[in-house]
Every structure is written in C-alpha cells, then in structure tokens.
Protein backbone atom coordinates (compact mmCIF):
# COMPACT_ATOMS: atom_id res chain seq x y z
CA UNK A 1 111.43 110.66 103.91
CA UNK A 2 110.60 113.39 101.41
CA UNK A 3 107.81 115.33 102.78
CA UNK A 4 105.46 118.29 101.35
CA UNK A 5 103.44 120.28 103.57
CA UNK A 6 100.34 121.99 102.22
CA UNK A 7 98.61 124.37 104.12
CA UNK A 8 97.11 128.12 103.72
CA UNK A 9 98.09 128.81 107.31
CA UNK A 10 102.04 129.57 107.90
CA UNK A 11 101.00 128.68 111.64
CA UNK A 12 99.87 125.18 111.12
CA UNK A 13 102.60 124.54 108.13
CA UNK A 14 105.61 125.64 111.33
CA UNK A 15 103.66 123.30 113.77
CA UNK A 16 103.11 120.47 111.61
CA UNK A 17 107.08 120.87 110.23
CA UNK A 18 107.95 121.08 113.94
CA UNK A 19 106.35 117.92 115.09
CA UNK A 20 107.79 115.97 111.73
CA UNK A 21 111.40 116.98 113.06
CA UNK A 22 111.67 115.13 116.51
CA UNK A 23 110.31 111.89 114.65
CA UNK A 24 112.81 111.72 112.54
CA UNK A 25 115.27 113.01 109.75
CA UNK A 26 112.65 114.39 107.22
CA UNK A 27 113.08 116.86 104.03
CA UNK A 28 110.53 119.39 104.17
CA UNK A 29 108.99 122.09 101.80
CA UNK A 30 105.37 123.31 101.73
CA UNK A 31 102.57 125.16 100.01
CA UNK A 32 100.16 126.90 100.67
CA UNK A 33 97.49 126.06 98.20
CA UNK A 34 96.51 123.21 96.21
CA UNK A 35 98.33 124.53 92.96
CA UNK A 36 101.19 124.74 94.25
CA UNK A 37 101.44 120.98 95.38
CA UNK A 38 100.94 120.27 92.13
CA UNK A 39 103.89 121.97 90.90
CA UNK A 40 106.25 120.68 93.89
CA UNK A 41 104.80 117.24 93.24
CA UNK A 42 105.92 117.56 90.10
CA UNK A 43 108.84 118.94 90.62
CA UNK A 44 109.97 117.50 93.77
CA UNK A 45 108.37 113.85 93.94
CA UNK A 46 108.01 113.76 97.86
CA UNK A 47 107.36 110.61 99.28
CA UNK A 48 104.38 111.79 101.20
CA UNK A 49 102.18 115.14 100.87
CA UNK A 50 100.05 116.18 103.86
CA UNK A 51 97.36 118.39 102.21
CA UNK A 52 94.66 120.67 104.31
CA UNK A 53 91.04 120.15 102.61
CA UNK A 54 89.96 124.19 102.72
CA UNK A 55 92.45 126.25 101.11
CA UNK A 56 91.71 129.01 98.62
CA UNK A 57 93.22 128.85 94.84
CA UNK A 58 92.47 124.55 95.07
CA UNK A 59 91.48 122.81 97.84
CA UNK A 60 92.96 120.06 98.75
CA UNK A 61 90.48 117.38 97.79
CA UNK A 62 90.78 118.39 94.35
CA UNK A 63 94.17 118.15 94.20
CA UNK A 64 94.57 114.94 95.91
CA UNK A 65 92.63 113.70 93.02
CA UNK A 66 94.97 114.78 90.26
CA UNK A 67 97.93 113.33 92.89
CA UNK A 68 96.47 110.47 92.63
CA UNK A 69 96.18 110.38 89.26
CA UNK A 70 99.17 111.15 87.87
CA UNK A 71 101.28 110.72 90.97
CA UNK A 72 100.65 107.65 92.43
CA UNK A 73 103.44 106.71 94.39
CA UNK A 74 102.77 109.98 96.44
CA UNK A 75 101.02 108.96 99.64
CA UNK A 76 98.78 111.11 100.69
CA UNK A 77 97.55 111.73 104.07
CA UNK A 78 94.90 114.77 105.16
CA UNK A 79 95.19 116.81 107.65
CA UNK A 80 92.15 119.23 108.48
CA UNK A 81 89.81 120.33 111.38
CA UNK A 82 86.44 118.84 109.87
CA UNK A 83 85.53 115.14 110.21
CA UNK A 84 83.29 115.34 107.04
CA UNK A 85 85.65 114.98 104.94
CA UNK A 86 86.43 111.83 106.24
CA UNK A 87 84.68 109.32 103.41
CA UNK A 88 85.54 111.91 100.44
CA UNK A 89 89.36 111.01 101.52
CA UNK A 90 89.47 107.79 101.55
CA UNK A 91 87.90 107.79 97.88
CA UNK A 92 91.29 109.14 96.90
CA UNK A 93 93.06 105.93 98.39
CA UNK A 94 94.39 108.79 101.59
CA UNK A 95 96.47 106.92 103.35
CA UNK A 96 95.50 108.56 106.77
CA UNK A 97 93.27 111.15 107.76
CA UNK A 98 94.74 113.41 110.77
CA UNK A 99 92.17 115.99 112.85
CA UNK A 100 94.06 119.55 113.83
CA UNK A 101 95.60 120.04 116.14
CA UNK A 102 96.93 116.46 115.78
CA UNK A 103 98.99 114.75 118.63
CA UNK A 104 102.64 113.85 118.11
CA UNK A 105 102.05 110.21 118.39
CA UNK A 106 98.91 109.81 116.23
CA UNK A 107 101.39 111.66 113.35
CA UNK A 108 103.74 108.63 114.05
CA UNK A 109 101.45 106.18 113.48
CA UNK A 110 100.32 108.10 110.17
CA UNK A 111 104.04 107.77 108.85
CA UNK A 112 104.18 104.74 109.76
CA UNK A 113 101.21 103.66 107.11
CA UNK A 114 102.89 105.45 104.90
CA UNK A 115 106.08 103.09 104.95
CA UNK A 116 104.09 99.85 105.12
CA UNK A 117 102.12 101.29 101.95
CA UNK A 118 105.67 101.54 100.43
CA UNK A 119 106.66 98.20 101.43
CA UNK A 120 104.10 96.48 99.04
CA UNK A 121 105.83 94.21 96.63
CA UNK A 122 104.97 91.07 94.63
CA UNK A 123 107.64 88.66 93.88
CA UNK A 124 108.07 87.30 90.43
CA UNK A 125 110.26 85.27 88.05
CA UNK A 126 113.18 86.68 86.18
CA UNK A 127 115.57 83.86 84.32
CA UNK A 128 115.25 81.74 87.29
CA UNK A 129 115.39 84.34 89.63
CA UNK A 130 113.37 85.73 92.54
CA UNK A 131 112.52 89.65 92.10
CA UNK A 132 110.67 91.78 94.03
CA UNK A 133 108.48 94.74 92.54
CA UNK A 134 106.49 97.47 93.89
CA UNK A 135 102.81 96.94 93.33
CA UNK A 136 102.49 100.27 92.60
CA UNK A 137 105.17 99.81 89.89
CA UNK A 138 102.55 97.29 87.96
CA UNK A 139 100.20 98.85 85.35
CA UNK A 140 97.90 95.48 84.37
CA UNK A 141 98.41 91.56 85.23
CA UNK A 142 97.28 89.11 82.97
CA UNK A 143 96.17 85.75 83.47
CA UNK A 144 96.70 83.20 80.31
CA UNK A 145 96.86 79.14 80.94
CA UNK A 146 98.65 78.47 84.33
CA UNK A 147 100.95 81.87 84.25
CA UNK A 148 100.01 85.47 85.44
CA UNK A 149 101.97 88.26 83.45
CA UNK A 150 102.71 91.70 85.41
CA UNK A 151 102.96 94.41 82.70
CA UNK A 152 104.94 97.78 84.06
CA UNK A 153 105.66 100.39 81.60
CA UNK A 154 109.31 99.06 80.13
CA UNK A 155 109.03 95.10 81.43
CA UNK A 156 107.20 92.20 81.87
CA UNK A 157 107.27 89.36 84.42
CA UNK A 158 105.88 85.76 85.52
CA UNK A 159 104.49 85.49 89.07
CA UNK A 160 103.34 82.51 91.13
CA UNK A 161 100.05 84.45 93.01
CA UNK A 162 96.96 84.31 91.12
CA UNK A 163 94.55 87.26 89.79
CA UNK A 164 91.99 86.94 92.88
CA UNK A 165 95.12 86.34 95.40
CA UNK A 166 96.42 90.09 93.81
CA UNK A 167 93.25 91.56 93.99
CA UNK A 168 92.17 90.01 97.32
CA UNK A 169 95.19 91.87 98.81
CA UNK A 170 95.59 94.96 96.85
CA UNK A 171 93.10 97.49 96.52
CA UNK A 172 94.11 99.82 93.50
CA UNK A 173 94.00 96.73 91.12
CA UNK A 174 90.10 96.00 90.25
CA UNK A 175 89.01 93.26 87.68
CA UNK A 176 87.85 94.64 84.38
CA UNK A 177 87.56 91.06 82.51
CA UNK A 178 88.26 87.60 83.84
CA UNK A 179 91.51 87.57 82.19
CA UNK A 180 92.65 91.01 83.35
CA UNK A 181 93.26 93.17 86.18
CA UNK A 182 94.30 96.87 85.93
CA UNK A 183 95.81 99.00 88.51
CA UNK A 184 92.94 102.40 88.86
CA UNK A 185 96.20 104.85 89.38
CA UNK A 186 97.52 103.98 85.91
CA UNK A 187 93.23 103.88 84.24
CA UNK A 188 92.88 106.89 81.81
CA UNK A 189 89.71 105.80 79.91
CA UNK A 190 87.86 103.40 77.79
CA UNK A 191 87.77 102.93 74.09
CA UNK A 192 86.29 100.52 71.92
CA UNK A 193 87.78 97.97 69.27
CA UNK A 194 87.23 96.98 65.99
CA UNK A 195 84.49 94.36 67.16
CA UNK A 196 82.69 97.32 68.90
CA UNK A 197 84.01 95.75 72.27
CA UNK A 198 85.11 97.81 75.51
CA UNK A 199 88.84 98.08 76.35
CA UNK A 200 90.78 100.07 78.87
CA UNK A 201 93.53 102.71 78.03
CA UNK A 202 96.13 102.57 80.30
CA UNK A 203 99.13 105.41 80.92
CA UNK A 204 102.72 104.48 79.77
CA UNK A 205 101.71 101.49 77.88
CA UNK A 206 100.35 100.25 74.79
CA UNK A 207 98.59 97.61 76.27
CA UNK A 208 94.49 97.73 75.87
CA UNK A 209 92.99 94.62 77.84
CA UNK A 210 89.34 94.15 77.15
CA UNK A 211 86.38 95.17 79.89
CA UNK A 212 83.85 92.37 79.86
CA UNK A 213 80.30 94.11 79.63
CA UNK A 214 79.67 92.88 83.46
CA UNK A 215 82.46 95.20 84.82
CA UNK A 216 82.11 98.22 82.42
CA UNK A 217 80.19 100.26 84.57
CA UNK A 218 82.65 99.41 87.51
CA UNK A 219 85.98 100.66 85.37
CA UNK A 220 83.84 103.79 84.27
CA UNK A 221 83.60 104.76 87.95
CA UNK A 222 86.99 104.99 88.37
CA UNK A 223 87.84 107.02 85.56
C-alpha cells in the first residue's frame, strides 16, 4: 500500500512511519503541511493519506476537502490529538479517525477499512460477460425502462442492481432526479438548460442528468 504521511511534527511523522512498518510492506513519503499533500497527491497517487488537522501553511481539514474532490480514490484517514474534529471528518467521507498517540492495533484496524473501502465493486454486463468495477470508478447511473446504465468517464455498462439497491449501499452516490444518481466525488456544479431546468455538471464527462426541483437543494450542499 502506497502511503503519505502528513504531519508538521518530524516526531509524530517517524512514529507513525515506524508503526506502519511492522504491519506490513508499505511505501512511505510525508509532508509536513497541507500543501504539500496536495502536490504528492498529485504527484504520487498514494493509496491512503493520513493527514494531522492543525498544521500551519493548510490544515488538514482543508485539504482533505480538495482530496476529496479531485482525488477520490485517496482514502483518507485523520490522525490528530483533538476529538472535535471528529464530525467535521467524517463530512469529508474520512475513512477513520485515529487519536495521538494511537495504538498499533487500532492503526491495523484503520488499514484495514481502508482495503474493504477499496474492495467496493458493482458487477455489470459486458457482451455477455460478468465485469466487476470499482464504485468509485462510476461517475452517474441511470435508470431507463428495466436497465440501469453506469456511466465512467471512457465507458458505459448494464447492471442487474437497481438505483435504490446502489444508493442503499453506497454512500457517495445521492439521488438528484428519479432517473439519476450521481457519485458527490465526481459533482462540480449545477447549470441550467434551455427549458430553465436544473442539471448537474459532472468531471470527465459530458453527461448533464437533470436535478428534479425536490433534490436541488440536496445536490447544492454537496457542491
């Protein structure tokens, strides 16, 4: 596992790095401020980036925010002294949030959520094949008649589960008409058509699926 350490202290960055090496064969760089991780994300693409909250230059809320964003195949687990910043984290889909001086086995169990979170696939239908994709991988799904169409950035696909089965299971997609389902990492705004209706821009597609009035104010809180 790829793994970016980011963290104003060189103390806690050498204990953290430490700890990551008995539990297993890791690559490791760091930071030491929230800019940075941006760059090494960037750069780099580590699987997972464990970010202190109170750094100077960014803090590490911010800049899980723009990970999120742009990166969202980057897990992204916290790793600070304060407990208040326990709800703020979570409203950057963290997948773990880790008190200092954290315990060897509670950093497992962290890593572990990390590679069910990159486990998450949805099976659909290529030419009479069976496929498996990563959820994160999926930018929109589409229900029309009896078929739900996956849209990712280059491809398209059939599956068998149904809009409220996806969204039932998978938090980053969220329901913006009752024909459409969006996934919030890949949301960059909301436009309007020629009939003066609502519709979602998306990143790395064309695709604009309508917002039915009900759930406008729910997509604008995610942008």
């Amino acid at each position: 596992m790829n793994i970016l350490i980011v963290d104003d202290e060189p103390l806690a960055r050498r204990r953290l790095a430490g700890l990551l090496a008995h539990l297993g064969s890791h690559e490791i760089i760091t930071a030491n401020n929230g800019e940075q991780a941006l760059s090494l994300v960037a750069e780099q693409h580590p699987d997972v980036v464990f970010l202190d909250i109170e750094m100077p230059v960014m803090d590490g809320m911010e800049a899980a925010q723009i990970i999120s964003r742009d990166f969202p195949q980057t897990a992204i687990i916290f790793l600070t002294a304060h407990e208040q910043f326990a709800l703020p984290a979570f409203d950057v889909k963290a997948v773990d949030y880790l008190l200092k001086p954290v315990a060897s086995d509670r950093l497992q169990e962290a890593l572990q959520r990390v590679e069910v979170s990159e486990q998450a696939y949805l099976s659909v239908k290529q030419g009479g094949r069976l496929l498996r994709v990563p959820v994160d991988n999926i930018i929109c799904l589409q229900a029309e008649d009896k078929y739900v169409t996956a849209y990712l950035s280059d491809r398209h696909y059939l599956l068998d589960q149904s809009l409220i089965e996806i969204a039932n299971c998978y938090r980053q997609f969220i329901r913006i008409h009752r024909s459409w389902l969006v996934n919030i990492h890949y949301l960059r705004g909301v436009d309007m058509d020629n009939n003066h209706s609502a519709v979602a821009l998306l990143k790395h597609i064309d695709i604009r699926p309508p917002i039915s009035r009900r759930q406008l104010t729910e997509v604008k809180k995610h942008i």
